[in-house]
Protein backbone atom coordinates (compact mmCIF):
# COMPACT_ATOMS: atom_id res chain seq x y z
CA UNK A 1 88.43 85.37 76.52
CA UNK A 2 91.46 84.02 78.17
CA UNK A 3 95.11 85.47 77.48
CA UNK A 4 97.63 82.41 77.28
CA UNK A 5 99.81 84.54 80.06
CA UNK A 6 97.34 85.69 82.03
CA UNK A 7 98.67 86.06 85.45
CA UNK A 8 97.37 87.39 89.26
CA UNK A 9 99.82 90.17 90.01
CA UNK A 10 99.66 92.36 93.70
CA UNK A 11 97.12 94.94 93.11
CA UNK A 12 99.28 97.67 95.17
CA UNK A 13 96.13 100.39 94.55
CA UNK A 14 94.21 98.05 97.03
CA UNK A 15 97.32 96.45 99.06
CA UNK A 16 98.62 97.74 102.79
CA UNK A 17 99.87 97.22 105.80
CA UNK A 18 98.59 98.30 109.23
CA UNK A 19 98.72 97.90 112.87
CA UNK A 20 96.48 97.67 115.71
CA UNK A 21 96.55 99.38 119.53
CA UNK A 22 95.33 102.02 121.02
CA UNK A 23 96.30 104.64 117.97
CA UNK A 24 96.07 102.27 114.64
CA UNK A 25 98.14 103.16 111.49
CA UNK A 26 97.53 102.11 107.88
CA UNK A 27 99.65 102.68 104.57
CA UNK A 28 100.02 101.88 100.99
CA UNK A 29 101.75 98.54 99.99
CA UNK A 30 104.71 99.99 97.82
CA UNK A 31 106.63 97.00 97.31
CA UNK A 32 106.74 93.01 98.72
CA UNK A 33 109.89 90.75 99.10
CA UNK A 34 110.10 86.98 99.44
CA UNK A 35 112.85 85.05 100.00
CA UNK A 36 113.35 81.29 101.18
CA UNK A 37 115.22 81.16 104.60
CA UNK A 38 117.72 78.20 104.43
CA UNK A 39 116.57 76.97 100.58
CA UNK A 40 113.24 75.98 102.41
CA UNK A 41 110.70 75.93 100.72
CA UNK A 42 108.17 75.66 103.05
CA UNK A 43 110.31 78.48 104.80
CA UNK A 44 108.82 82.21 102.99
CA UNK A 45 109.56 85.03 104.25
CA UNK A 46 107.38 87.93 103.47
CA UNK A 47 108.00 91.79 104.03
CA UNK A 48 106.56 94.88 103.23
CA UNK A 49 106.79 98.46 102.19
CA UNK A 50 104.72 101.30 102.70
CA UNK A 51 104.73 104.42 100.75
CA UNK A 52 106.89 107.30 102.37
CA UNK A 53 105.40 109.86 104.28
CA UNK A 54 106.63 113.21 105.86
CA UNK A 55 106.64 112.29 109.99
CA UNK A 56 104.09 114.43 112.28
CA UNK A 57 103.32 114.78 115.48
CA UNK A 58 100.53 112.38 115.83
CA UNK A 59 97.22 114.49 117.19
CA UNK A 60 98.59 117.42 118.18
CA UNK A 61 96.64 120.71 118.52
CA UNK A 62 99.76 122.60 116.75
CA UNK A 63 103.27 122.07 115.29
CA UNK A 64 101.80 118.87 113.47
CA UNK A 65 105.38 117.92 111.09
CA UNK A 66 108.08 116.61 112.83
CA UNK A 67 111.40 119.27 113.41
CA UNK A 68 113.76 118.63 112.32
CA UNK A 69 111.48 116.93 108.86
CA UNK A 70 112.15 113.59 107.75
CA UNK A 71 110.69 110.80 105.97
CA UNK A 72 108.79 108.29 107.72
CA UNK A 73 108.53 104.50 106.21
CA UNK A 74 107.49 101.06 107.30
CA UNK A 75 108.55 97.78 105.94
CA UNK A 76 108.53 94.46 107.57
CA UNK A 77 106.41 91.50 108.70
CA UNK A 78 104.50 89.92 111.77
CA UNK A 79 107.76 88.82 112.93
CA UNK A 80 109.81 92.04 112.26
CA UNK A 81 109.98 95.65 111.43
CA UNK A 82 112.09 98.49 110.36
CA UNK A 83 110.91 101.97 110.70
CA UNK A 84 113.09 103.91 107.85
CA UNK A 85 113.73 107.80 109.10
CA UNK A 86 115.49 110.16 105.99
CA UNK A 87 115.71 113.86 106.74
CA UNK A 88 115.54 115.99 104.62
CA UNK A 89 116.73 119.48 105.89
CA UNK A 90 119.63 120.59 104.20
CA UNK A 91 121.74 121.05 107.57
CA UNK A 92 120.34 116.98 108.78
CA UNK A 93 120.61 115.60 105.22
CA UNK A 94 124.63 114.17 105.86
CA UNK A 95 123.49 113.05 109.17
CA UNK A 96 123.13 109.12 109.67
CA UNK A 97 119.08 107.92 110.24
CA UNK A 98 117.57 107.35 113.39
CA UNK A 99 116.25 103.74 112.35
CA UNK A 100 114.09 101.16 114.36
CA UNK A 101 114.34 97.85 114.42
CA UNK A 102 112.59 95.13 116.30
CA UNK A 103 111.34 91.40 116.79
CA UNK A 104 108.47 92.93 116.58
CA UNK A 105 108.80 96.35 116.97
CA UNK A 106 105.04 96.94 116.18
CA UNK A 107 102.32 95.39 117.82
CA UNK A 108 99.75 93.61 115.47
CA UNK A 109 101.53 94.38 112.18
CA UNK A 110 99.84 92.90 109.13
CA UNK A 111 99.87 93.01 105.77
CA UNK A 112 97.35 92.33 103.64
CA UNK A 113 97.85 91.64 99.97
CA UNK A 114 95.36 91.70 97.11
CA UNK A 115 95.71 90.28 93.49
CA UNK A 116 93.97 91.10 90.51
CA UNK A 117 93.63 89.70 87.10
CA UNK A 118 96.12 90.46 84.76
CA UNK A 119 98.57 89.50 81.71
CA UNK A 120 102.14 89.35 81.17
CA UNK A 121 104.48 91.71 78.74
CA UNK A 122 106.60 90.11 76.65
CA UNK A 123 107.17 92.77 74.00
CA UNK A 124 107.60 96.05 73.08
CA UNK A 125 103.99 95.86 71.02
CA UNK A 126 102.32 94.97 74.29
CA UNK A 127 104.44 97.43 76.69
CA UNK A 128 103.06 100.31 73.41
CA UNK A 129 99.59 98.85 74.01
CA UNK A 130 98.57 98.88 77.42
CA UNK A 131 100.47 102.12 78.10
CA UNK A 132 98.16 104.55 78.35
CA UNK A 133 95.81 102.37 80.57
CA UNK A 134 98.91 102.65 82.68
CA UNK A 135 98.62 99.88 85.21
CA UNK A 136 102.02 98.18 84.77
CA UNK A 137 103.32 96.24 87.53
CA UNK A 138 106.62 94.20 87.60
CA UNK A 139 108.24 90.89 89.68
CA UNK A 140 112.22 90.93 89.72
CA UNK A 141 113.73 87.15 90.48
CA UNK A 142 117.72 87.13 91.62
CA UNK A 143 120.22 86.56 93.90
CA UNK A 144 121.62 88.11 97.40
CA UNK A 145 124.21 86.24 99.05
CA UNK A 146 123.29 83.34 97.05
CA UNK A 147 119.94 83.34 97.96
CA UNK A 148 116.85 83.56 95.73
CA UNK A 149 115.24 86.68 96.35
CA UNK A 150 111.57 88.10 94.53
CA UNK A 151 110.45 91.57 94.59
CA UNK A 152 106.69 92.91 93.72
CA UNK A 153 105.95 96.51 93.01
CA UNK A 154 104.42 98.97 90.74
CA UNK A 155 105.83 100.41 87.86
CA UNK A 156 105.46 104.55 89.29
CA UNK A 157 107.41 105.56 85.73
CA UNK A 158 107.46 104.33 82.16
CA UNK A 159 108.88 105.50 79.27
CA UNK A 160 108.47 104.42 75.60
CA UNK A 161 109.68 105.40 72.20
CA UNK A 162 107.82 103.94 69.37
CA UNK A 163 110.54 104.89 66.35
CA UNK A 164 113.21 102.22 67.75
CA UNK A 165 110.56 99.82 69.77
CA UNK A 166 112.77 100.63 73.01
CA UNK A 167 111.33 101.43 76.77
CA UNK A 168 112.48 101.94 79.99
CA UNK A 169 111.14 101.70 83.75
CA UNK A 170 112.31 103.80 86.74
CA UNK A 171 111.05 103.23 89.68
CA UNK A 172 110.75 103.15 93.48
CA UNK A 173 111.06 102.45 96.25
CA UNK A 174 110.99 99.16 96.77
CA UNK A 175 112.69 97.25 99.89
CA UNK A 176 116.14 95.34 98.70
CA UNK A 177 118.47 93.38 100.55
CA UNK A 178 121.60 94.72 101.87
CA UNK A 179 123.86 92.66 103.01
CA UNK A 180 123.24 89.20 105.08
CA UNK A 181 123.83 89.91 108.74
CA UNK A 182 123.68 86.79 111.34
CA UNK A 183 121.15 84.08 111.74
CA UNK A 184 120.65 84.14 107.96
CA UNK A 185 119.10 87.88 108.19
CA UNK A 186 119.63 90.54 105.88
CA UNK A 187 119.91 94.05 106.01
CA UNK A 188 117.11 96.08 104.15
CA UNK A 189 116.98 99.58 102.55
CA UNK A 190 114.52 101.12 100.40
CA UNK A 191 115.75 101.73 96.91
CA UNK A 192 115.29 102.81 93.61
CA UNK A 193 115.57 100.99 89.55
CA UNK A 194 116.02 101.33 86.28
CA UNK A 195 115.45 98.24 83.87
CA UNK A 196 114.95 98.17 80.12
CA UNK A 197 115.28 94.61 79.37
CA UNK A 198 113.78 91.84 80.96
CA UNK A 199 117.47 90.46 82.31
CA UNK A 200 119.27 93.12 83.71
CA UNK A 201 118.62 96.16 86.20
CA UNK A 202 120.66 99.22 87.60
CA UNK A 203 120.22 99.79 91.46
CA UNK A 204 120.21 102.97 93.33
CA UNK A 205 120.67 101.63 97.48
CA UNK A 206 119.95 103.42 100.28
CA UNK A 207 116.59 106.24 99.37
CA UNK A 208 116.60 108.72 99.53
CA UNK A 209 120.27 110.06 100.38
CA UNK A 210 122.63 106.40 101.16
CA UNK A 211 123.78 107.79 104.44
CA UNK A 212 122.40 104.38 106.56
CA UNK A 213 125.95 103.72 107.01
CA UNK A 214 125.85 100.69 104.71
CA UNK A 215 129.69 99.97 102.73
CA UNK A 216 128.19 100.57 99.23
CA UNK A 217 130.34 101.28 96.29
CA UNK A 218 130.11 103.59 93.44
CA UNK A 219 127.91 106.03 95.38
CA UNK A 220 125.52 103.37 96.22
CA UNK A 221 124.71 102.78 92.41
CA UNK A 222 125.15 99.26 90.91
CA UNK A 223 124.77 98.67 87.16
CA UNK A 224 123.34 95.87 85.28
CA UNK A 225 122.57 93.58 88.18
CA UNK A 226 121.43 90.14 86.34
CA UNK A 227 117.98 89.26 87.29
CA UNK A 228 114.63 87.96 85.79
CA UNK A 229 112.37 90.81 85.29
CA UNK A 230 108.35 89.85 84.65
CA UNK A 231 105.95 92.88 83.82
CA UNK A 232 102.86 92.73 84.14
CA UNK A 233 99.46 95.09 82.91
């Protein structure tokens, strides 16, 4: 049988990116953002997320987490790549990251996305229904600097209450635009959401502690960003 919105959504369970050399890495896909460079459409630009991780010393015989600890994520593309570093010590947690960047920063960076079948949610009835199967994903359409912007990701949190048909997803990270720097670039950060509608969504910039030095306002919260918001299950 064939749903009337069946869809192909990322399937982020079999999703990652990795790199090649001499010592190869591989994560978790966490999140995927496309944007059109210069309203071409031929033009995508593609970057990934991986899931957070605490940073080690890579084959050591001893001493294997980084000191002073901090949280160690990738996002980017074959062209580019940001290596996010959080800490998370209480004396280091004011302290402004370390970040990479680079054009490329990471040799033979790929990532490799994977879609499975699904179906959109358009209701609260079909939110109630696939909820305990549990494999909600969402897509999140808007604007940055008046560019079109999408953003692909699992749904890591639901919430439903059955008495007043309402629901809410929180959610994270996923990699959002900044600000636009030169040459048409932005700025990324990982961040978290909240959304209980399917046209508006609160932000939380800058994961896990907004000290990246970006100028963000109200604590690095914004509330009820307009957007399109597609779930999927």
């Amino acid at each position: 049988m064939l749903y009337r919105n069946q869809v192909d959504p990322v399937d982020f369970n079999s999703s990652n990116l990795y790199w090649g050399g001499t010592s190869q890495g591989i994560f978790k896909l966490v999140s995927l953002l496309n944007y059109q460079k210069k309203d071409d459409d031929r033009n995508l630009e593609t970057l990934g997320l991986s899931q957070p991780v605490m940073a080690g010393n890579m084959y050591a015989a001893k001493d294997l987490l980084k000191q002073p600890p901090y949280l160690f994520q990738v996002a980017g593309s074959a062209k580019e790549q940001i290596i996010f570093r959080s800490y998370v010590s209480d004396s280091f947690k004011n302290k402004k990251t370390d970040d990479s960047y680079g054009k490329p920063l990471i040799k033979d960076f790929n990532i490799k996305i994977i879609r499975r079948k699904g179906i959109s949610i358009l209701t609260f009835e079909e939110i109630n229904a696939n909820f305990i199967k549990n494999k909600f994903s969402a897509k999140i359409i808007t604007k940055v600097d008046k560019e079109t912007i999408s953003i692909e990701f699992p749904v890591n949190h639901i919430n439903i209450k059955s008495e007043s048909k309402e629901w809410q997803v929180e959610t994270g990270p996923i990699l959002f635009p900044i600000s636009k720097k030169k040459e048409s670039l932005f700025n990324y950060a990982p961040c978290f959401i909240h959304f209980n509608n399917f046209k508006t969504m609160d932000i939380f910039f800058d994961y896990p502690f907004s000290n990246r030095g970006f100028s963000l306002r109200n604590k690095g919260i914004l509330p009820k960003v307009p957007c399109e918001i597609k779930l999927f299950a």
